[in-house]
C-alpha atoms as a PDB file:
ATOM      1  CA  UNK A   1      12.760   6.629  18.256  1.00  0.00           C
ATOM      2  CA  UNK A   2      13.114  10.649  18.402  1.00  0.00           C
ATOM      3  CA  UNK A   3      16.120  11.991  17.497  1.00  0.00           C
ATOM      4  CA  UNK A   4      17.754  15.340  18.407  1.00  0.00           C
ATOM      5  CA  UNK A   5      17.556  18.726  16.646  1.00  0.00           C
ATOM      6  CA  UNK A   6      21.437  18.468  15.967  1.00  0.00           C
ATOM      7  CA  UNK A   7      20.964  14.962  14.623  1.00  0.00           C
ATOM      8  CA  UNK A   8      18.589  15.657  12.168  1.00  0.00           C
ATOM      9  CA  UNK A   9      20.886  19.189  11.283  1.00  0.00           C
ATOM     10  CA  UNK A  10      23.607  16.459  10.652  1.00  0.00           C
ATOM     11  CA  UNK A  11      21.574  14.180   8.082  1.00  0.00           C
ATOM     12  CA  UNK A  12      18.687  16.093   7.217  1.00  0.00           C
ATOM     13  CA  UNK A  13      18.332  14.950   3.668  1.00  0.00           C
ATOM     14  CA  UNK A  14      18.707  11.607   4.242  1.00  0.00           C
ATOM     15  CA  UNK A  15      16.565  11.696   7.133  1.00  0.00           C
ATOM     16  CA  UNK A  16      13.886  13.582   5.145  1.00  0.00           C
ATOM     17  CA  UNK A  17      14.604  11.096   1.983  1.00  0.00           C
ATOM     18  CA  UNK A  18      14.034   8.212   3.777  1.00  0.00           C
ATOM     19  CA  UNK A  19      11.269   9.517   5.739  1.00  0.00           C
ATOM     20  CA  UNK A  20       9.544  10.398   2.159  1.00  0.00           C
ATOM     21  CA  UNK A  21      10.617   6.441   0.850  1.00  0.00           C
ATOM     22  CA  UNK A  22       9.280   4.935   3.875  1.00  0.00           C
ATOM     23  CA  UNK A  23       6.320   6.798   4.780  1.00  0.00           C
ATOM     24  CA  UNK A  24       7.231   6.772   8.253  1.00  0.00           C
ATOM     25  CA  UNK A  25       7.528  10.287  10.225  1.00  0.00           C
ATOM     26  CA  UNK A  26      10.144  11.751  11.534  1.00  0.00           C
ATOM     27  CA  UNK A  27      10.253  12.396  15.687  1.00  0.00           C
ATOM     28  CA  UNK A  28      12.472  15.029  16.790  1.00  0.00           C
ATOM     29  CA  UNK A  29      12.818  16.454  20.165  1.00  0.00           C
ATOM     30  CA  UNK A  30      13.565  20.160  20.809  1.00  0.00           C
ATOM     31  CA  UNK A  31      13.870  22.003  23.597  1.00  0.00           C
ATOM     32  CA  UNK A  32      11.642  18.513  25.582  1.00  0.00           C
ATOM     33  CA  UNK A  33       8.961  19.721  22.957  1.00  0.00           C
ATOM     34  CA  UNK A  34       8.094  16.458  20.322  1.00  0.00           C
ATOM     35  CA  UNK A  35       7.887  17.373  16.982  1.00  0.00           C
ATOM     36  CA  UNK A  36       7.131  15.416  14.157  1.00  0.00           C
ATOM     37  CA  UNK A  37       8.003  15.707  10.089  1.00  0.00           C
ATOM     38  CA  UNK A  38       5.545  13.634   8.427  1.00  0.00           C
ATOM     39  CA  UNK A  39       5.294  13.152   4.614  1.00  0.00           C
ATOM     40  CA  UNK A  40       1.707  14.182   3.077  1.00  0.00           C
ATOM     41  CA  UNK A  41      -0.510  11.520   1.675  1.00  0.00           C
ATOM     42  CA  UNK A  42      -1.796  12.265  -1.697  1.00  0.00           C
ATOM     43  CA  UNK A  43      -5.890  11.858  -1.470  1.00  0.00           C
ATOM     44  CA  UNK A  44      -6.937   9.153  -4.330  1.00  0.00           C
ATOM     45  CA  UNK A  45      -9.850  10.322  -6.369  1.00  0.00           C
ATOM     46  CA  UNK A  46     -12.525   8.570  -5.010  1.00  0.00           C
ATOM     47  CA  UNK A  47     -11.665  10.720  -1.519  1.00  0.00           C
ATOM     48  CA  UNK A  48     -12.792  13.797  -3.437  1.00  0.00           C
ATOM     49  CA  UNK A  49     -16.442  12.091  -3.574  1.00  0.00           C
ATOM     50  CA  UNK A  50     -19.693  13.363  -2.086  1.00  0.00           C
ATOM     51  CA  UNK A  51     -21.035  10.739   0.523  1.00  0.00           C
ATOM     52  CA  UNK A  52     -24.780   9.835  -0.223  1.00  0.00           C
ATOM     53  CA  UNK A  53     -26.781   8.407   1.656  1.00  0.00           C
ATOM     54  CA  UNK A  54     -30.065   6.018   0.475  1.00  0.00           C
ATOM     55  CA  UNK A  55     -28.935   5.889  -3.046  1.00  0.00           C
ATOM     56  CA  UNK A  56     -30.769   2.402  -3.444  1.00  0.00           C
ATOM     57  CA  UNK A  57     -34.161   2.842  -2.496  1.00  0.00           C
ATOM     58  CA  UNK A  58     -35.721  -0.608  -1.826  1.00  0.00           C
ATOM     59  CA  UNK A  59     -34.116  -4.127  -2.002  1.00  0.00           C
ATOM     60  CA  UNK A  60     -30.531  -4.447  -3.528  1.00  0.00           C
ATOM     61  CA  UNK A  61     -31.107  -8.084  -3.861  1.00  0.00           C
ATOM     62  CA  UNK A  62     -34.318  -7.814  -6.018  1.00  0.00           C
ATOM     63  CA  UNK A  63     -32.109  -6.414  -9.052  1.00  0.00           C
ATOM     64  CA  UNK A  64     -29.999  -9.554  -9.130  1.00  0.00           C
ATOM     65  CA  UNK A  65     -33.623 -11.747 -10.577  1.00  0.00           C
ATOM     66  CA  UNK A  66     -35.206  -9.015 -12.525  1.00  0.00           C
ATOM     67  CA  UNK A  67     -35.894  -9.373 -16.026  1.00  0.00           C
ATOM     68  CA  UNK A  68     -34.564  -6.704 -17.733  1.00  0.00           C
ATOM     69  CA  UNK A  69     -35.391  -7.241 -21.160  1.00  0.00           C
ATOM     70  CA  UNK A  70     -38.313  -4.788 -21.380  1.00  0.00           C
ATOM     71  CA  UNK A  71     -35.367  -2.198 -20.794  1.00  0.00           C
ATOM     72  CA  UNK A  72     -33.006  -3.190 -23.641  1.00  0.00           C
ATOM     73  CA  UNK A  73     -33.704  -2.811 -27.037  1.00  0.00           C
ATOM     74  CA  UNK A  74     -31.741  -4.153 -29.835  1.00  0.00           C
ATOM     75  CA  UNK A  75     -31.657  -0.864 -32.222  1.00  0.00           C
ATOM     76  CA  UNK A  76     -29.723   0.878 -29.773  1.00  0.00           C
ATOM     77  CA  UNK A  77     -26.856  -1.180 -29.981  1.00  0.00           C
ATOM     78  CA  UNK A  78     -26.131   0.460 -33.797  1.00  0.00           C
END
């Protein structure tokens, strides 16, 4: 529910506090214009990725049976 421009002047850091706890934006209305104060996601790591696209080539099932013994070798492991 939007709230006026003398509202939020009242109680603007509680507004903006609990706007920031909650996540939810704030609507005001000023001068009939809507404006909204919303609080900034941070972007998680894995949003700074590069998408790629055909990574796999072939099957992904055929990895789950495949032997891969031939790959591993037990002198590595020191």
């Amino acid at each position: 529910m939007p709230i006026t421009a003398s509202k939020l002047r009242e109680n603007i850091y509680r507004i903006l506090d609990e706007a920031i706890e909650t996540g939810v934006p704030v609507e005001v209305v000023r001068r009939g214009k809507l404006l909204k104060i919303v609080p900034e996601r941070k972007r998680g790591r894995l949003a700074n990725l590069k998408k790629r696209k055909n990574v796999f080539v072939g099957d992904v099932e055929d990895i789950i049976g495949m032997d891969w013994s031939r790959y591993w070798n037990r002198d590595d492991l020191s």
